[in-house]
Protein backbone atom coordinates (compact mmCIF):
# COMPACT_ATOMS: atom_id res chain seq x y z
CA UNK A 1 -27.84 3.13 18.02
CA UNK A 2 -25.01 1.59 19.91
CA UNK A 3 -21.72 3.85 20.63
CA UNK A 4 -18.78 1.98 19.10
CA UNK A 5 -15.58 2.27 20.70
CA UNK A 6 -12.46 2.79 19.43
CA UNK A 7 -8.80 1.90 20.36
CA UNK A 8 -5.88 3.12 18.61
CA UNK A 9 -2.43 1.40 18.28
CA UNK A 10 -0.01 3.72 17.81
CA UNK A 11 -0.12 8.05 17.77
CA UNK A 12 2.48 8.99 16.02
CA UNK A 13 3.37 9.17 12.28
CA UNK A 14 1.07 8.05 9.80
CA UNK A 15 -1.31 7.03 12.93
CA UNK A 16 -2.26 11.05 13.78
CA UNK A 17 -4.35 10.95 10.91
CA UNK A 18 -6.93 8.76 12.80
CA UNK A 19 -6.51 11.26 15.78
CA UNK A 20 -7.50 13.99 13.85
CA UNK A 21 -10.23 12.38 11.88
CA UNK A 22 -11.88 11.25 15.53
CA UNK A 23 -11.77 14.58 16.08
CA UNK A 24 -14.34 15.44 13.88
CA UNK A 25 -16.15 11.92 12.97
CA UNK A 26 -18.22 10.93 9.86
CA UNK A 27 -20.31 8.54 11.78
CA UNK A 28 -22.27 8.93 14.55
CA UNK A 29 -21.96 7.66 18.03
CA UNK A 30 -18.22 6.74 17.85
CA UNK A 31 -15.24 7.14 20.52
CA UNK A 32 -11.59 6.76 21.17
CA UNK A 33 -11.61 5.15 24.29
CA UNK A 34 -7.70 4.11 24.51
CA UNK A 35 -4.45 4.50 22.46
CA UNK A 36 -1.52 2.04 22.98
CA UNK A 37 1.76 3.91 22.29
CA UNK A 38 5.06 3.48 24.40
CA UNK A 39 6.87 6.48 22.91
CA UNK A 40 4.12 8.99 22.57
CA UNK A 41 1.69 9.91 26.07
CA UNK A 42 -0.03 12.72 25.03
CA UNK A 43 -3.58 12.34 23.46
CA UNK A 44 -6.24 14.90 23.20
CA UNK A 45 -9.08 12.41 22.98
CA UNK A 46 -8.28 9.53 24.90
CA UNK A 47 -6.16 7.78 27.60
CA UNK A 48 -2.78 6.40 26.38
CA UNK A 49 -1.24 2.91 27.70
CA UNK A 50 2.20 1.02 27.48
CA UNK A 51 0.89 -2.10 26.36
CA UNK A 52 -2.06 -3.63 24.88
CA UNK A 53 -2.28 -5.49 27.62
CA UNK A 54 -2.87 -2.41 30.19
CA UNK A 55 -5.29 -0.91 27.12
CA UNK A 56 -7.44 -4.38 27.06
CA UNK A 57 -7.31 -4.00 31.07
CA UNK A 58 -8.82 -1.14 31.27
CA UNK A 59 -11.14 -0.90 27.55
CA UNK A 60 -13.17 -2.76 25.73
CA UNK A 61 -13.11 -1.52 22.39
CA UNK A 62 -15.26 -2.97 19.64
CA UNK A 63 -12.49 -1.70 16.99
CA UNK A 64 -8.64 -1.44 16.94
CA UNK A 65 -6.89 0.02 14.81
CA UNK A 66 -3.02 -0.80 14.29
CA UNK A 67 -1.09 2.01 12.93
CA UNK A 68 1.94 1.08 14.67
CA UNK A 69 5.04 -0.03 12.49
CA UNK A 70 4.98 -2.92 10.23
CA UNK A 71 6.58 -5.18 12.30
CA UNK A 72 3.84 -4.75 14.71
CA UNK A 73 1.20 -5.25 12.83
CA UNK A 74 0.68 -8.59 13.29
CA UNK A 75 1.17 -9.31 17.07
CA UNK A 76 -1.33 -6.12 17.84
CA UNK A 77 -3.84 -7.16 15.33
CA UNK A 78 -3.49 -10.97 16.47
CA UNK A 79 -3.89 -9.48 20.01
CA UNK A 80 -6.62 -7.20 19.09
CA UNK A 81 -8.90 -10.70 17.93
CA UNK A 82 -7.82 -12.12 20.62
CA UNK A 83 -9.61 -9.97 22.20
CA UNK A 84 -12.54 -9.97 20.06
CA UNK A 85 -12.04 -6.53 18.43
CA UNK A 86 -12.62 -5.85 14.56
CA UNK A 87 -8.98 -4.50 13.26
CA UNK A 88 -8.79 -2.01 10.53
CA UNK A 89 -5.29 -2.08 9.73
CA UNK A 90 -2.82 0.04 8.03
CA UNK A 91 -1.18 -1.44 4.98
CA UNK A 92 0.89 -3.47 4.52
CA UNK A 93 -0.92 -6.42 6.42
CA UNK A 94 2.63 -7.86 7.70
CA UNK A 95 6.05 -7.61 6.31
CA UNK A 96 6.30 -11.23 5.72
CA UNK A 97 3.03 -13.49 4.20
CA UNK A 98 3.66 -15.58 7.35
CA UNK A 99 2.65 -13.09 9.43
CA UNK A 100 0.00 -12.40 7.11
CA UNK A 101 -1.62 -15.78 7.15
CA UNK A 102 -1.18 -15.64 11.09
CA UNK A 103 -3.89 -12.33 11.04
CA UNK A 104 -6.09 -14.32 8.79
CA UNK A 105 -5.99 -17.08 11.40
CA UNK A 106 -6.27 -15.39 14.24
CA UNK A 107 -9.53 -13.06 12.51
CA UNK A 108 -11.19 -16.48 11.85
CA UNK A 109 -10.80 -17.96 15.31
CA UNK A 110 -12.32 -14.14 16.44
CA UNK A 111 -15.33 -14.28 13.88
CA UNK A 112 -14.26 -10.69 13.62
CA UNK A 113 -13.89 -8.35 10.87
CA UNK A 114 -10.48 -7.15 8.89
CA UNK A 115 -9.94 -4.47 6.78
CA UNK A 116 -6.60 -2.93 5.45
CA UNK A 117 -6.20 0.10 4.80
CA UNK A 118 -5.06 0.44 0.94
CA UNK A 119 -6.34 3.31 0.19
CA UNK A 120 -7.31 2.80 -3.80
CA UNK A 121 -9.62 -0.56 -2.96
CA UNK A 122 -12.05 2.05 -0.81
CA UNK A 123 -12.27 4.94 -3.50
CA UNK A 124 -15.33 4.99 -5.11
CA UNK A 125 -14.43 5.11 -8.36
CA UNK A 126 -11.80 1.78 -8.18
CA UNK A 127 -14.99 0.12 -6.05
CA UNK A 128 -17.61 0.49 -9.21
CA UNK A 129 -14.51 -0.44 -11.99
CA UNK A 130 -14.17 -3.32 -9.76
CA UNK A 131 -17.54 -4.59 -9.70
CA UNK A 132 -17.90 -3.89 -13.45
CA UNK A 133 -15.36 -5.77 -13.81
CA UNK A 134 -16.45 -8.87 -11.97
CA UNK A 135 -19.34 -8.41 -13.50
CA UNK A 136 -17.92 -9.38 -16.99
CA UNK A 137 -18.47 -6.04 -18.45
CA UNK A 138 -15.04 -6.02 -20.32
CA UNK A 139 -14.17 -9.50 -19.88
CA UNK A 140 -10.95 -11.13 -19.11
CA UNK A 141 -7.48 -8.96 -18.40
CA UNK A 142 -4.88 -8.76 -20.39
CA UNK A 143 -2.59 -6.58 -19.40
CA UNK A 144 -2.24 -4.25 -16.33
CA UNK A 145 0.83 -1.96 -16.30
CA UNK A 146 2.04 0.92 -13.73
CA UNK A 147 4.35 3.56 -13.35
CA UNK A 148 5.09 6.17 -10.69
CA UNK A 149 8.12 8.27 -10.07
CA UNK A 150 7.75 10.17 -6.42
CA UNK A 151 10.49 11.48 -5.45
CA UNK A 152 12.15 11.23 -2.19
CA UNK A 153 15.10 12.96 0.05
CA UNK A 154 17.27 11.87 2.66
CA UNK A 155 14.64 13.53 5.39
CA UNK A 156 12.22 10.80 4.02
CA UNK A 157 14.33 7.72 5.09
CA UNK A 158 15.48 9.58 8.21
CA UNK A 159 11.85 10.36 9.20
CA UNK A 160 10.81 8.17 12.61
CA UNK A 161 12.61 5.75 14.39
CA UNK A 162 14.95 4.93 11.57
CA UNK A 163 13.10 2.15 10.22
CA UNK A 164 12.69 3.52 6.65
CA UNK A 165 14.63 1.77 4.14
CA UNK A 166 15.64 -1.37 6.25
CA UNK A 167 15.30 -4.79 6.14
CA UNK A 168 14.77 -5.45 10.16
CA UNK A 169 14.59 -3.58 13.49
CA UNK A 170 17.48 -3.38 16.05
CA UNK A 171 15.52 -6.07 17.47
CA UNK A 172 15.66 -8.37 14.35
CA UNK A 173 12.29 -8.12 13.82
CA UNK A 174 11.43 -8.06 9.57
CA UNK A 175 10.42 -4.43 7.96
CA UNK A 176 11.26 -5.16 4.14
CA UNK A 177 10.44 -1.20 3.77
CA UNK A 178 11.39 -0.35 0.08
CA UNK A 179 9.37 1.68 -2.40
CA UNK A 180 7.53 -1.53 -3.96
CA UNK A 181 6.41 -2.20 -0.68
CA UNK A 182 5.23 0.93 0.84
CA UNK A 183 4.75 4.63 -1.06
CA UNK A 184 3.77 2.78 -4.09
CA UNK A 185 2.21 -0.14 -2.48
CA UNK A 186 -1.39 1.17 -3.58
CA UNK A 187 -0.62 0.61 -7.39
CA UNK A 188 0.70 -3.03 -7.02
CA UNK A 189 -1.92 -3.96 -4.90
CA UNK A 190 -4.60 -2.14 -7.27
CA UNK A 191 -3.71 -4.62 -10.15
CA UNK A 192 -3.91 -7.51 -7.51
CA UNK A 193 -7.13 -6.06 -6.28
CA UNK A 194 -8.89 -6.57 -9.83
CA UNK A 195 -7.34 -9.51 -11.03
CA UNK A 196 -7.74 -11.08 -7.65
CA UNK A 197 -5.14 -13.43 -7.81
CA UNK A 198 -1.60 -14.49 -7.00
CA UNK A 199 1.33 -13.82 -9.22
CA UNK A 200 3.97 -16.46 -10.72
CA UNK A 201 6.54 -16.58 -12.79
CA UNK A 202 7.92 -12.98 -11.50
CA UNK A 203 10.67 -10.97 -12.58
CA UNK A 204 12.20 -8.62 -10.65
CA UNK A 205 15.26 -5.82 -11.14
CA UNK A 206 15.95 -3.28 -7.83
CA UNK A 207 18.55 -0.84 -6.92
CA UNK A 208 19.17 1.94 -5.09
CA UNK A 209 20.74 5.62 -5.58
CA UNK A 210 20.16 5.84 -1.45
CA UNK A 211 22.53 4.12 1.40
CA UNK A 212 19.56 2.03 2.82
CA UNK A 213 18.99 -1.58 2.99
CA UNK A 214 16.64 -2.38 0.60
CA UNK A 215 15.95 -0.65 -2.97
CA UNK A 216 14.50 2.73 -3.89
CA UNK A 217 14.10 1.99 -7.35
CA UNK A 218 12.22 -1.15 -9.51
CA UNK A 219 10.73 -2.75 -12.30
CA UNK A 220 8.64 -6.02 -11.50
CA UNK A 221 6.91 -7.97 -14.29
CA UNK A 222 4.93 -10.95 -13.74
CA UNK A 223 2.12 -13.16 -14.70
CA UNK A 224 -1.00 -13.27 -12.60
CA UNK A 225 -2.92 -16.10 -12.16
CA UNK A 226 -5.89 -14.45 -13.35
CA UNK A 227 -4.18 -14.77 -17.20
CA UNK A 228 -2.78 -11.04 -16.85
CA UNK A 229 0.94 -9.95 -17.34
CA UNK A 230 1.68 -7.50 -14.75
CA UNK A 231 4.13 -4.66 -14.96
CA UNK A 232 5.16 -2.26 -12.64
CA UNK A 233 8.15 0.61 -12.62
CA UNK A 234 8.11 3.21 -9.87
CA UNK A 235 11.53 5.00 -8.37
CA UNK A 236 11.96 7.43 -5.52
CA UNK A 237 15.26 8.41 -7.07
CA UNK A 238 14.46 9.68 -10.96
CA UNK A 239 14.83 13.69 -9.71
CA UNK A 240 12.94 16.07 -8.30
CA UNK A 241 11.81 17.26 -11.68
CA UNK A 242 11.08 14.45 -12.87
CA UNK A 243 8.02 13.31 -10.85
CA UNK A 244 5.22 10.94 -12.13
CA UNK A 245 2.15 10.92 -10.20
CA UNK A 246 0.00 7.57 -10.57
CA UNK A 247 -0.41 6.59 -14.35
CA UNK A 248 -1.78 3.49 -15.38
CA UNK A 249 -3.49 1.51 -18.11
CA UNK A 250 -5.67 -1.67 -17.46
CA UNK A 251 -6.30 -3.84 -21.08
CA UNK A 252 -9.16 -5.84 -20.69
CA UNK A 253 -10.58 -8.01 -24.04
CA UNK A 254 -13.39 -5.14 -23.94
CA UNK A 255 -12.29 -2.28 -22.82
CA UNK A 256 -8.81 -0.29 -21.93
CA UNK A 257 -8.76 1.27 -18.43
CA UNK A 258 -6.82 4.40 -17.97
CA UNK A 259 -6.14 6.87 -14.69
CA UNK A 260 -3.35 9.75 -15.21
CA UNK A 261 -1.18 11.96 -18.23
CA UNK A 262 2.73 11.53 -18.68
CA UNK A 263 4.10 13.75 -16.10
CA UNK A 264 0.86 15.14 -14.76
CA UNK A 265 -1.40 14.37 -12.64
CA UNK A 266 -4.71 12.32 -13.67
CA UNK A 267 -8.27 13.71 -13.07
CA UNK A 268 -10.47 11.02 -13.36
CA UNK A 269 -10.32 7.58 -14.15
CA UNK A 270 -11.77 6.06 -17.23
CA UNK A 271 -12.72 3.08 -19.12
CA UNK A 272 -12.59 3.32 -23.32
CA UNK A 273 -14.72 0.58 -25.66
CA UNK A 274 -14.00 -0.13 -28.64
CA UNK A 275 -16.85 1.52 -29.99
CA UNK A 276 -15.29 4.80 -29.35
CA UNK A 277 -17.91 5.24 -26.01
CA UNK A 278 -15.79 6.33 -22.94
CA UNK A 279 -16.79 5.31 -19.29
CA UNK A 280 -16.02 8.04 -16.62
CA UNK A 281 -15.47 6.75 -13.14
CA UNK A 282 -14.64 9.77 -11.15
CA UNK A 283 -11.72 10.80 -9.39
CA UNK A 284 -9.42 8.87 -6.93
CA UNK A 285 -9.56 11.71 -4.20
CA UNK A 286 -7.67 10.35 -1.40
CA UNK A 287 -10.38 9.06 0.89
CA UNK A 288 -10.60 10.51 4.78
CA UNK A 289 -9.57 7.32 6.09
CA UNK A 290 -12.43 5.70 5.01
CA UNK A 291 -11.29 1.96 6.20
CA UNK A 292 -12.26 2.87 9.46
CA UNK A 293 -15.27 4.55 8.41
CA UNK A 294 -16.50 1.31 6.52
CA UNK A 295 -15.53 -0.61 9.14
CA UNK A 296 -18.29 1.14 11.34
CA UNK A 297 -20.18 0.76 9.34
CA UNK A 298 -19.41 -3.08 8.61
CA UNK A 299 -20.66 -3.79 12.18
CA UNK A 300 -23.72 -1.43 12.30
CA UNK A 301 -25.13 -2.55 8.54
CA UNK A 302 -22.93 -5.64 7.34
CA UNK A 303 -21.14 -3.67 4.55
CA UNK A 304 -18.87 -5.19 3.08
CA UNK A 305 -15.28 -4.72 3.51
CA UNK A 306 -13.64 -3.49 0.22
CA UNK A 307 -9.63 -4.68 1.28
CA UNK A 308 -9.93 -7.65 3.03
CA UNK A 309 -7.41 -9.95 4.18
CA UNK A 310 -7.51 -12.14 1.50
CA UNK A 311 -7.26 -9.42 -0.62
CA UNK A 312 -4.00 -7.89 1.37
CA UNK A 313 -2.58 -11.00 1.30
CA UNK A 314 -2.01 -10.96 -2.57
CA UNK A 315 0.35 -7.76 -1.66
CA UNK A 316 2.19 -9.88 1.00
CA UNK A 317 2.70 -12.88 -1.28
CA UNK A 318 4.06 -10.97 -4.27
CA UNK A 319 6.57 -9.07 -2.16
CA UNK A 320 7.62 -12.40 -0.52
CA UNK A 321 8.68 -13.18 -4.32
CA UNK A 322 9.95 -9.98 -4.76
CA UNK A 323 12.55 -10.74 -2.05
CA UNK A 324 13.21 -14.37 -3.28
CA UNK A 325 14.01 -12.73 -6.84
CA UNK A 326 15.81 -10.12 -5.51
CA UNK A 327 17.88 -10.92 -2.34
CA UNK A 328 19.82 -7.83 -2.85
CA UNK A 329 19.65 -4.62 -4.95
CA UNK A 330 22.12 -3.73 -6.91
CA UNK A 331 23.24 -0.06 -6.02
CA UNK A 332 24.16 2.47 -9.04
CA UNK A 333 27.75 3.09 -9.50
CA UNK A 334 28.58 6.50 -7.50
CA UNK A 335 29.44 8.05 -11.12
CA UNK A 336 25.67 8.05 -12.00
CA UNK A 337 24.29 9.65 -8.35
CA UNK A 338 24.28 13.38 -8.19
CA UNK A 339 23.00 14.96 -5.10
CA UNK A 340 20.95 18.53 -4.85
CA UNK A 341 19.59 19.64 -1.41
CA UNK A 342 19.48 16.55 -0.01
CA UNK A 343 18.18 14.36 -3.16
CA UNK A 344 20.51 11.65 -4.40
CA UNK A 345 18.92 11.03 -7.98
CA UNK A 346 20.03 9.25 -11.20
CA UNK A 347 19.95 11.89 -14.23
CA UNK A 348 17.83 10.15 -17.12
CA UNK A 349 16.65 7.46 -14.96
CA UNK A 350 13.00 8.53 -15.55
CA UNK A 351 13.90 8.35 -19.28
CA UNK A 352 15.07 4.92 -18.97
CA UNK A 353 12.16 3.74 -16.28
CA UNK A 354 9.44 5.19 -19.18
CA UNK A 355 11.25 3.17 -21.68
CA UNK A 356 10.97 -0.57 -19.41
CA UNK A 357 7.07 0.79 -19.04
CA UNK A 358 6.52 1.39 -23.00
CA UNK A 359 8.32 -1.68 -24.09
CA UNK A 360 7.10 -3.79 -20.76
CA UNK A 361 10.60 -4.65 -20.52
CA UNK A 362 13.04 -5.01 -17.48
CA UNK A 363 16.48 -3.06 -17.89
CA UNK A 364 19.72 -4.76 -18.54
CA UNK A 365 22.60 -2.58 -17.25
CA UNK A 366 23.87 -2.47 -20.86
CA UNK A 367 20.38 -0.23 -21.27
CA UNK A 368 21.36 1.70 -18.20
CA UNK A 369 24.93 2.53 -19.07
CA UNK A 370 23.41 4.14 -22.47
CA UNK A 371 20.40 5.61 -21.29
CA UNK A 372 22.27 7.24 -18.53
């Protein structure tokens, strides 16, 4: 069996993660052999460089992996091909879906692989709904509807270099961070993962409780190509006591698919017939960064890649419409915001956010100004 070797783009943040699970490693016969990080020099595995170019000098990895920020993704993954690496790639796949459909490019010219790294399209439960799914088992969607309410301080949009919450870098670079696009990311993407296609005619209403940039708060409804209506609500800033982990409910002509309890967590996701018959998927455990895993195992046994780029893309393409609906959120009047240790949070905003989900509805302000 041939060692594959590893390079990692980036060792900070969200990027330790794939320190630590080198560490101990779930296949065999793998290595860090390089990390590129210009901020960071200390890695207990491996050599650190400036550049990719001083990595590529000096390595030749068969894999890279780009956990730097998002508005590196895709000149390190483009230079990663380049160099004829695989790239397993931490989601989003770019901030814009021209630097999306650059990656895609650049992986064909390689003949390499690409897989990104949202984490629901690699559980094992979402992977066999999927493929029942394609398989016709419940036949064509319907309706495919979201809602999650984590909630989020000022440490969170402090955390890092700043980028949090912006639109671009000091260097005017794009980042587009906002809570569509990255902590609840994985349940947008999960409808686009099934349905497999693009979304039109899309609706879109953001604001923010937060001094950032972009929004921390949204409700998105769409149609997807696939025949589907789309509907999404998810807020950072609905309280501390008010959390809602993942729920969601998937119609389908044959079958409704649901994952998670009204302000509890869900234990396993399931599918229910009309006959009364219930289908039990299993959990959604978060998986040990299983994207690099499969990838390994991509090149070793030709499995396939359950994110790929086309799939990421979808993600990339509906936030592209999400901006071009929504140039600018609209912030809540200061009269609304309290703040407690740290949290600035809307009072009855959750109530409000479950009403747009029940009703799949988009708020007017006249709904705000008497729900809140």
């Amino acid at each position: 069996m041939e060692e594959i070797r590893i390079a990692l783009f980036g060792i900070g943040g969200y990027a330790e993660n794939y320190v630590r699970a080198m560490k101990s490693p779930l296949r065999e016969k793998v290595r860090l052999v390089g990390a590129v990080d210009p901020y960071k020099k200390e890695c207990p595995l491996c050599p650190v460089y400036d550049t990719a170019e001083e990595l590529f000098a000096a390595q030749s990895p068969h894999i890279a992996v780009i956990g730097t920020p998002i508005p590196f993704h895709a000149d390190h993954a483009i230079a990663a091909f380049r160099h004829g690496c695989h790239v397993v790639l931490e989601k989003p796949i770019a901030s814009t879906l021209r630097d999306g459909q650059a990656i895609l490019a650049a992986r064909d010219q390689a003949g390499t692989g690409l897989s990104v790294g949202f984490q629901l399209c690699y559980e094992p439960a979402m992977r066999a709904l999927k493929r029942d799914i394609a398989s016709g088992l419940y036949g064509a969607p319907l309706s495919l509807r979201a809602i999650v309410l984590p909630p989020r301080d000022g440490a969170y949009y402090r955390r890092g270099s700043g980028w949090a919450g912006k639109k671009y870098d000091s260097a005017g670079r794009p980042i587009f961070d906002d809570v569509l696009s990255n902590s609840t990311a994985h349940y947008l993407m999960n409808m686009l993962y099934l349905t497999g296609a693009p979304l039109s005619a899309l609706r879109c209403a953001a604001f923010r409780a937060n001094p950032i940039e972009t929004f921390d708060t949204a409700v998105l409804k769409a149609k997807s190509e696939s025949g589907a209506e789309i509907f999404m609500a998810v807020s950072h800033a609905a309280g501390r006591d008010y959390e809602q982990p993942p729920y969601f409910e998937y119609v389908y002509e044959g079958a409704v698919i649901r994952f998670g309890r009204k302000g509890a967590r869900g234990d396993s996701l399931r599918a229910f017939l009309p006959d009364g018959a219930v289908r039990d998927y299993g959990s959604l455990d978060a998986t040990d960064m299983e994207n690099l895993w499969n990838m390994v195992d991509h090149i070793r046994e030709g499995a396939p890649i359950p994110c790929t780029g086309e799939d990421a893309i979808l993600e990339a393409d509906a936030m592209e419409k999400v901006r071009a609906a929504v140039p600018e959120a609209a912030p809540f009047p200061d009269a609304m915001i309290r703040e407690d240790a740290g949290m600035r949070w809307v009072p009855g905003l959750h109530e409000a956010l479950w009403q747009c989900y029940e009703s799949r509805t988009l708020p007017a302000w006249e709904l705000w100004n008497n729900r809140l």
